[in-house]
Structures are given as C-alpha cells and as structure tokens.
N, C-alpha and C. Protein backbone atom coordinates (compact mmCIF):
# COMPACT_ATOMS: atom_id res chain seq x y z
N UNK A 1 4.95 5.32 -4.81
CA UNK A 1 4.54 5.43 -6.20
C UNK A 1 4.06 6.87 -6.45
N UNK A 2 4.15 7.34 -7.76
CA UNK A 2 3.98 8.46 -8.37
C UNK A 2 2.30 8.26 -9.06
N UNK A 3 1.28 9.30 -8.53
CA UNK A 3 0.33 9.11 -9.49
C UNK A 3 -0.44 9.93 -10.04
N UNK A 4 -0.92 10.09 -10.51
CA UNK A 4 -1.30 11.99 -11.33
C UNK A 4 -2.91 11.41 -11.66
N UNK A 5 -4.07 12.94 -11.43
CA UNK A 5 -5.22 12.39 -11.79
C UNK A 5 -5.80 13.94 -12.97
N UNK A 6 -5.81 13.13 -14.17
CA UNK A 6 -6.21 14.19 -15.08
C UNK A 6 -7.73 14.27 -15.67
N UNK A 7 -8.30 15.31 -15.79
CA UNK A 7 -9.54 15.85 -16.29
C UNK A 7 -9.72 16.39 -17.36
N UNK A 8 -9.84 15.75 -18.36
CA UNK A 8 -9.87 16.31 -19.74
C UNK A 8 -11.32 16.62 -20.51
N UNK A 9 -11.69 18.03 -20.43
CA UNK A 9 -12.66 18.36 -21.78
C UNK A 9 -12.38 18.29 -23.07
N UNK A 10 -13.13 17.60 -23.70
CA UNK A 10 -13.12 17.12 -25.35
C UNK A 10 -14.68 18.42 -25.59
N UNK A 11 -14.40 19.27 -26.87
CA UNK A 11 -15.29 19.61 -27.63
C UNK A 11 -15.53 18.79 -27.95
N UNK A 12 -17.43 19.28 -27.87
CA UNK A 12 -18.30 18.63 -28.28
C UNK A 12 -18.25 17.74 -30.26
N UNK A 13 -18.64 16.80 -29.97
CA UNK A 13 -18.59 15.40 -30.88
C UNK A 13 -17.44 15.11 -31.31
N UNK A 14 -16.47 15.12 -30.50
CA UNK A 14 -14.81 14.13 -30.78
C UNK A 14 -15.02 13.26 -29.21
N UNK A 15 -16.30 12.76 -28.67
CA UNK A 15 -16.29 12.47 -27.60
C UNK A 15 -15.96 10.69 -27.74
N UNK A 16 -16.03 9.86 -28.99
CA UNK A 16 -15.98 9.25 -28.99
C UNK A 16 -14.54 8.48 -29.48
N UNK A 17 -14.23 9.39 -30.79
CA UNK A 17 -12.64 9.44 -31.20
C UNK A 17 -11.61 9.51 -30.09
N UNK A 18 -12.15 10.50 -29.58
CA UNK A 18 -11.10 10.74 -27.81
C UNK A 18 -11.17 9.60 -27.33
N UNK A 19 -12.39 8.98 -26.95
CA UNK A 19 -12.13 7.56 -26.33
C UNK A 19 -11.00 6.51 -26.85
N UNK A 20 -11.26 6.28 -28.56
CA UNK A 20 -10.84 5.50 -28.75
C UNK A 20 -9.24 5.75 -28.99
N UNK A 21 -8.94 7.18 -29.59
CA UNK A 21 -7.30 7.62 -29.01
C UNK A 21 -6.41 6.95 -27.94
N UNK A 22 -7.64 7.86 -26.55
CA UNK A 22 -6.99 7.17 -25.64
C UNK A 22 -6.56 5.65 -25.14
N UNK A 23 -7.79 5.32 -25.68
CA UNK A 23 -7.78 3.42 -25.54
C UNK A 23 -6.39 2.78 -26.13
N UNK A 24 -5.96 3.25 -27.09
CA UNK A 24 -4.56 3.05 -27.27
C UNK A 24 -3.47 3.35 -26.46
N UNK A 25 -3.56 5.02 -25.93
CA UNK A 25 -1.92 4.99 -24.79
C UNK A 25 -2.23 4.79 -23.77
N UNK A 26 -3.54 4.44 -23.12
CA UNK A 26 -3.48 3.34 -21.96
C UNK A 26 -2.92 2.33 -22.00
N UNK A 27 -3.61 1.15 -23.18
CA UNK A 27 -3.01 0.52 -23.39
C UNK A 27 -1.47 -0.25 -23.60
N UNK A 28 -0.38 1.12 -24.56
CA UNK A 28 0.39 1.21 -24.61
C UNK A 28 1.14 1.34 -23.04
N UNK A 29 0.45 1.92 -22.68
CA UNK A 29 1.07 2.53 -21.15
C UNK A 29 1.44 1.20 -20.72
N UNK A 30 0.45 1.01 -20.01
CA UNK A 30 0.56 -0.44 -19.06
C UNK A 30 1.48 -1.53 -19.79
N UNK A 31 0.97 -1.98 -21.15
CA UNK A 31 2.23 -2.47 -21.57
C UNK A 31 3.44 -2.75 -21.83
N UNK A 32 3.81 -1.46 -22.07
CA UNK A 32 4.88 -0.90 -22.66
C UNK A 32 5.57 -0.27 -22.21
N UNK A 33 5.30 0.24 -20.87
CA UNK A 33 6.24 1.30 -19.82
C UNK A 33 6.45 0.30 -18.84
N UNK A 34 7.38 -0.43 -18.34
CA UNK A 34 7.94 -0.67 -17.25
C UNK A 34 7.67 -0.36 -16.02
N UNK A 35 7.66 1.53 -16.19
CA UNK A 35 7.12 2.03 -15.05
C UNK A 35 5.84 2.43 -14.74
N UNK A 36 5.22 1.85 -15.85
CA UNK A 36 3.67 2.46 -15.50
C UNK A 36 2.69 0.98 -15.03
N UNK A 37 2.48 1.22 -13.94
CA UNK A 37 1.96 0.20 -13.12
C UNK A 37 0.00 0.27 -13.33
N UNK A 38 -0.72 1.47 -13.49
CA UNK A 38 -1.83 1.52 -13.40
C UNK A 38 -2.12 2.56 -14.66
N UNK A 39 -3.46 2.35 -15.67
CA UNK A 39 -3.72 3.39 -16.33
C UNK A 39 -5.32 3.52 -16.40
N UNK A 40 -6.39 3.96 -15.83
CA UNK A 40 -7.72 4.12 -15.80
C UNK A 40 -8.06 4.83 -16.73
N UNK A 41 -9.33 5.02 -17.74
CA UNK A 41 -9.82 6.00 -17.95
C UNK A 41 -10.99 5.85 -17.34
N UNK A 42 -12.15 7.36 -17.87
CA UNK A 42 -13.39 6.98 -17.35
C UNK A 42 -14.34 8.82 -17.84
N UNK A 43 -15.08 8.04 -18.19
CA UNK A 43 -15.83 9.26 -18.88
C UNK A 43 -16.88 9.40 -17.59
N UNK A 44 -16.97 10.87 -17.55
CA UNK A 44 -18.29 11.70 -16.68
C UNK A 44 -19.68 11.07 -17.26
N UNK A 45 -20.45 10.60 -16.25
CA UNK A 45 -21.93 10.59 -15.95
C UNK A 45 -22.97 11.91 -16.36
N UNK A 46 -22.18 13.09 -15.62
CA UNK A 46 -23.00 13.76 -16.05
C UNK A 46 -22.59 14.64 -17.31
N UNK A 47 -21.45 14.54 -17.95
CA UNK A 47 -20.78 15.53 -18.92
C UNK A 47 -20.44 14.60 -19.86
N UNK A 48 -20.93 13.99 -21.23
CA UNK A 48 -20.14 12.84 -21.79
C UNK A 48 -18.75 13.52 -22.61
N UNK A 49 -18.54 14.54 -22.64
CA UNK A 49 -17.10 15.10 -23.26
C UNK A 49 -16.05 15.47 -21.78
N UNK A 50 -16.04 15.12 -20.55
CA UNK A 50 -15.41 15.22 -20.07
C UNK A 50 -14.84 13.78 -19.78
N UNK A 51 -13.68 13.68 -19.34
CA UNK A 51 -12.97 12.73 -19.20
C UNK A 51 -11.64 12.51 -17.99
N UNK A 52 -11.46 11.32 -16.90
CA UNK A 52 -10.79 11.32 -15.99
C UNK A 52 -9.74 10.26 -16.21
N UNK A 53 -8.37 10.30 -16.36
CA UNK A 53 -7.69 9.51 -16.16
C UNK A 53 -7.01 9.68 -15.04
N UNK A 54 -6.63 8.09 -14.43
CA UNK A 54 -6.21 7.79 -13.22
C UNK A 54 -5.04 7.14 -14.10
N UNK A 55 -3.37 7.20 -13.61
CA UNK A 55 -2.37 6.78 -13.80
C UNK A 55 -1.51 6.63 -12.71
N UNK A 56 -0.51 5.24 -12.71
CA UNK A 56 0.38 4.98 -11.79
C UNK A 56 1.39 4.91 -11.96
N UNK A 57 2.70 5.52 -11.36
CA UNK A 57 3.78 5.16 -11.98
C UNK A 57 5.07 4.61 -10.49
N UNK A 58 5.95 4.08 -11.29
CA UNK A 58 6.85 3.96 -10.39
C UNK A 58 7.58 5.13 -9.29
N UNK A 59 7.67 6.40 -10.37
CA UNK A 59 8.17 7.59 -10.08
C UNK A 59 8.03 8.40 -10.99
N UNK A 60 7.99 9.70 -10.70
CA UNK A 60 8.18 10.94 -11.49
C UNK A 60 8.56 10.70 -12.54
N UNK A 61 9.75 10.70 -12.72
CA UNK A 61 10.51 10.16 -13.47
C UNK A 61 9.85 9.02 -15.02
N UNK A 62 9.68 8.28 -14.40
CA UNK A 62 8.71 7.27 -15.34
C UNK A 62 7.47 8.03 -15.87
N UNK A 63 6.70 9.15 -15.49
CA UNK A 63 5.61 10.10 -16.07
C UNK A 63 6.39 10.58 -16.83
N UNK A 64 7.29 11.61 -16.43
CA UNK A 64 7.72 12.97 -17.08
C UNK A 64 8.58 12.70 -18.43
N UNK A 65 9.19 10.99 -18.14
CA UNK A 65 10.44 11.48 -18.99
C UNK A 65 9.44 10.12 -20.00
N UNK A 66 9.91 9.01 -19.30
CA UNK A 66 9.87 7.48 -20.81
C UNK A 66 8.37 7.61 -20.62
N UNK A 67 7.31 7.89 -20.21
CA UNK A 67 5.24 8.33 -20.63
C UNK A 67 5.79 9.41 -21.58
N UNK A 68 6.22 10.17 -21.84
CA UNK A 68 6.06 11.50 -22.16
C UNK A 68 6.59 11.38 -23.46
N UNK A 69 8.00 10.22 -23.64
CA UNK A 69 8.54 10.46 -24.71
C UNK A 69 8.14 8.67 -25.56
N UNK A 70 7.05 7.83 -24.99
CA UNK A 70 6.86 7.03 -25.47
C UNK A 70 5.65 6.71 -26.82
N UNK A 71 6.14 6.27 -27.95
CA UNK A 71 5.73 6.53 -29.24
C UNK A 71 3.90 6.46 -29.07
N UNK A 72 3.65 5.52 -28.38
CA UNK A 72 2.16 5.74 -28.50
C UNK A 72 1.13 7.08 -27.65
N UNK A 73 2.37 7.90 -26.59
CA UNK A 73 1.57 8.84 -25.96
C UNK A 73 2.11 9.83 -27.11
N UNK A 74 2.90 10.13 -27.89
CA UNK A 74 3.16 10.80 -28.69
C UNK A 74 2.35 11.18 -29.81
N UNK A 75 1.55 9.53 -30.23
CA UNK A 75 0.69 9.58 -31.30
C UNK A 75 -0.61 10.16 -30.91
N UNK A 76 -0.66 9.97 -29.57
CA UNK A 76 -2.51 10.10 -28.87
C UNK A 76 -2.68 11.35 -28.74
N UNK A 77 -0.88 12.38 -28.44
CA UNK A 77 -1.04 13.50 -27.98
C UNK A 77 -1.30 14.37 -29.41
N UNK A 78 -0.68 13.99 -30.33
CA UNK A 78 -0.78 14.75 -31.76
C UNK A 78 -2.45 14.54 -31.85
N UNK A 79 -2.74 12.91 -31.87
CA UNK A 79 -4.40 12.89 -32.23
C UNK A 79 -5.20 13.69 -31.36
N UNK A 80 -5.06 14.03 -30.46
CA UNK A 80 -6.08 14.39 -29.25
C UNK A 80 -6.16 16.07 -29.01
N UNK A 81 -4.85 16.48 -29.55
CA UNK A 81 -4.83 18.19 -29.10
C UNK A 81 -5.60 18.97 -29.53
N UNK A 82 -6.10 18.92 -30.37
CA UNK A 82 -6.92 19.73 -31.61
C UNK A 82 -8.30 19.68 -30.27
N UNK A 83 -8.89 18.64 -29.86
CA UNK A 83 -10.13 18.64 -29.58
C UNK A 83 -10.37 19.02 -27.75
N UNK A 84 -8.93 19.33 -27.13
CA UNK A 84 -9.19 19.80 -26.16
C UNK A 84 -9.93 20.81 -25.98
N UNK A 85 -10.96 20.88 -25.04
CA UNK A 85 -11.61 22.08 -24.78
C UNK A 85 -10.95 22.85 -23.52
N UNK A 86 -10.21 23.72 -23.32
CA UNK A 86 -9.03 23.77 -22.59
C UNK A 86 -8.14 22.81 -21.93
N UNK A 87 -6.98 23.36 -21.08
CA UNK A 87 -6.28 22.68 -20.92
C UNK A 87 -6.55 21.47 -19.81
N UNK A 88 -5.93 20.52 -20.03
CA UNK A 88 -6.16 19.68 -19.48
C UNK A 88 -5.79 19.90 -17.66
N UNK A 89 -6.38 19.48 -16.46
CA UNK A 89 -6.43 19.84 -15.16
C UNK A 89 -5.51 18.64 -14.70
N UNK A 90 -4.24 18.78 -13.74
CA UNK A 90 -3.07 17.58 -12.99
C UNK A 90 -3.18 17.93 -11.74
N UNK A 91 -3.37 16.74 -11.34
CA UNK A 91 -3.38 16.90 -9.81
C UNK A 91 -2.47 15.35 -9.57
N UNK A 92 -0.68 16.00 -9.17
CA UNK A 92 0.04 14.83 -8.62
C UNK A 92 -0.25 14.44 -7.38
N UNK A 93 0.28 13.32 -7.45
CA UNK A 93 0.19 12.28 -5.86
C UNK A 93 1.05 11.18 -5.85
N UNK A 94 1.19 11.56 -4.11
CA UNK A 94 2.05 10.09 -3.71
C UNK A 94 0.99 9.33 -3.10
N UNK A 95 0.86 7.51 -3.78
CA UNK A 95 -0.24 6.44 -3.45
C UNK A 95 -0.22 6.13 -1.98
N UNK A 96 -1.16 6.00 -1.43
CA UNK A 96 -0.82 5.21 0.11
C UNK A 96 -1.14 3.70 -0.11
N UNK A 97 -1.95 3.48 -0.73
CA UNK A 97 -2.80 2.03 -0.44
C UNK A 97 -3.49 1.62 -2.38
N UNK A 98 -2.87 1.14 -3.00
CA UNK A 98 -1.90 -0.24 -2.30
C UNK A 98 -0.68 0.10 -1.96
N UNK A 99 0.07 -0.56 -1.17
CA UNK A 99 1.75 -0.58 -1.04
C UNK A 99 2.38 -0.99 -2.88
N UNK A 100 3.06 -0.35 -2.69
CA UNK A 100 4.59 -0.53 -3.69
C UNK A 100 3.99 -1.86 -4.39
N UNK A 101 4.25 -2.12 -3.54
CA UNK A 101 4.17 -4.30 -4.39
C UNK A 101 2.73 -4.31 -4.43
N UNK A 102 1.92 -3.88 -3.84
CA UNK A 102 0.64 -3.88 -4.24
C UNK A 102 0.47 -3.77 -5.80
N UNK A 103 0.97 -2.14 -6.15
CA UNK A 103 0.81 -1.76 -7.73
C UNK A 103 1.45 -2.33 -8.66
N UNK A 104 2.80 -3.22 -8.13
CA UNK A 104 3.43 -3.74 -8.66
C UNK A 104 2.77 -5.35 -9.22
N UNK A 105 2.46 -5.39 -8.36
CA UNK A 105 1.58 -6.86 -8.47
C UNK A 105 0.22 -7.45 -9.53
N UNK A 106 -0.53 -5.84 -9.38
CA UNK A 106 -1.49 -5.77 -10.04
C UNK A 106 -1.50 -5.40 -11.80
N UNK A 107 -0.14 -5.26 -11.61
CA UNK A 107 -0.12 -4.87 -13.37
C UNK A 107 -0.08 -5.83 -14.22
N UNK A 108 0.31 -6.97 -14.40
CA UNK A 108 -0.25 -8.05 -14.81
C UNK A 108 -1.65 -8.64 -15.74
N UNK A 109 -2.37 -8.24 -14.52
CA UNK A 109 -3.87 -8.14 -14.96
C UNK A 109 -4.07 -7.50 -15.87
N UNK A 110 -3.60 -6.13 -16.15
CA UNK A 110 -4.14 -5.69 -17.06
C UNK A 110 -3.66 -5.37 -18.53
N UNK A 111 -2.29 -5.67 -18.49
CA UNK A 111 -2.40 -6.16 -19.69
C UNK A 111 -2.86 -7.82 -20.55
N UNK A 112 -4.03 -7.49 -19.94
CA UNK A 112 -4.84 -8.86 -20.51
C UNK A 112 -6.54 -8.39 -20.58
N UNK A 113 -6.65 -8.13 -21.46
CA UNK A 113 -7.88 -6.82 -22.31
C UNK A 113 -8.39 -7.83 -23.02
C-alpha cells in the first residue's frame, strides 16, 4: 500500500472552517475512492492551526491520479488554499503493518460516521 503523511498550517482563525472542509474529502475519500483504504485527520495539541493527515491508498496511482482528480478533493482544495500558511509538508510511504488485506479490510468501518 501507498501512504503519504501531510502537515498542514492553516492561518490563524480559518482553524475551524479547515476542519470542517476537510471533514468532507476525508469523508469523500474513504467513500468514494475505491482506492483509498484509510483517511485520518488530526489537529496539533500544541499548535491548534496546524494539522496532520494520515492517508491510505492502494497505490500511487490511486493518490496522484482518481484523489487528485476526485470532485470532493477538488472542492476542499479550492476551499482550503487561500488559508494555507505555507506549503503543505509530504512525506510518502510504503505500509508494513497492516498487511494489504489488513487495510483492505478495515475500510468498511469507516465509512460508517
């Protein structure tokens, strides 16, 4: 599996709009992509305008091309650009644990919010 871990600064007071942006192409994600097996967010403890998403995908492929060109990351990315406080930080990865069918297994769950 393909999985990317991003760090996003939001200027200060869009800290909450950002949330709820994102709460949608997570959502969308896991739903709606085939290949997207896992989508986390998670706001900093000590920074409340910073922000970590954890994402899973089948492959590259499934990030770069159908995440990238799917209508609800499209909408989040138009809503959300304005309030980056630079660019957003990627750090790719290949998953060890769970196995394949592990991530595969677990997606289920979550589209049930």
């Amino acid at each position: 599996m393909y999985a990317i871990f991003v760090t996003i600064k939001i200027k200060p007071g869009y800290a909450e709009q950002f949330k709820e942006a994102s709460l949608g192409d997570a959502q969308g994600s896991v739903r709606d992509e085939p290949g997207c097996v896992r989508f986390d967010m998670h706001q900093s403890m000590d920074d409340p305008n910073t922000f970590h998403l954890y994402e899973v995908y089948e492959n590259q492929d499934a990030h770069l091309n159908a995440h990238r060109n799917a209508p609800h990351y499209i909408k989040w990315r138009e809503t959300v650009q304005d309030w980056f406080d630079g660019e957003p930080q990627r750090v790719a990865m290949t998953t060890i644990f769970p196995s394949d069918g592990g991530w595969r297994a677990q997606k289920p769950n979550l589209v049930n919010w």
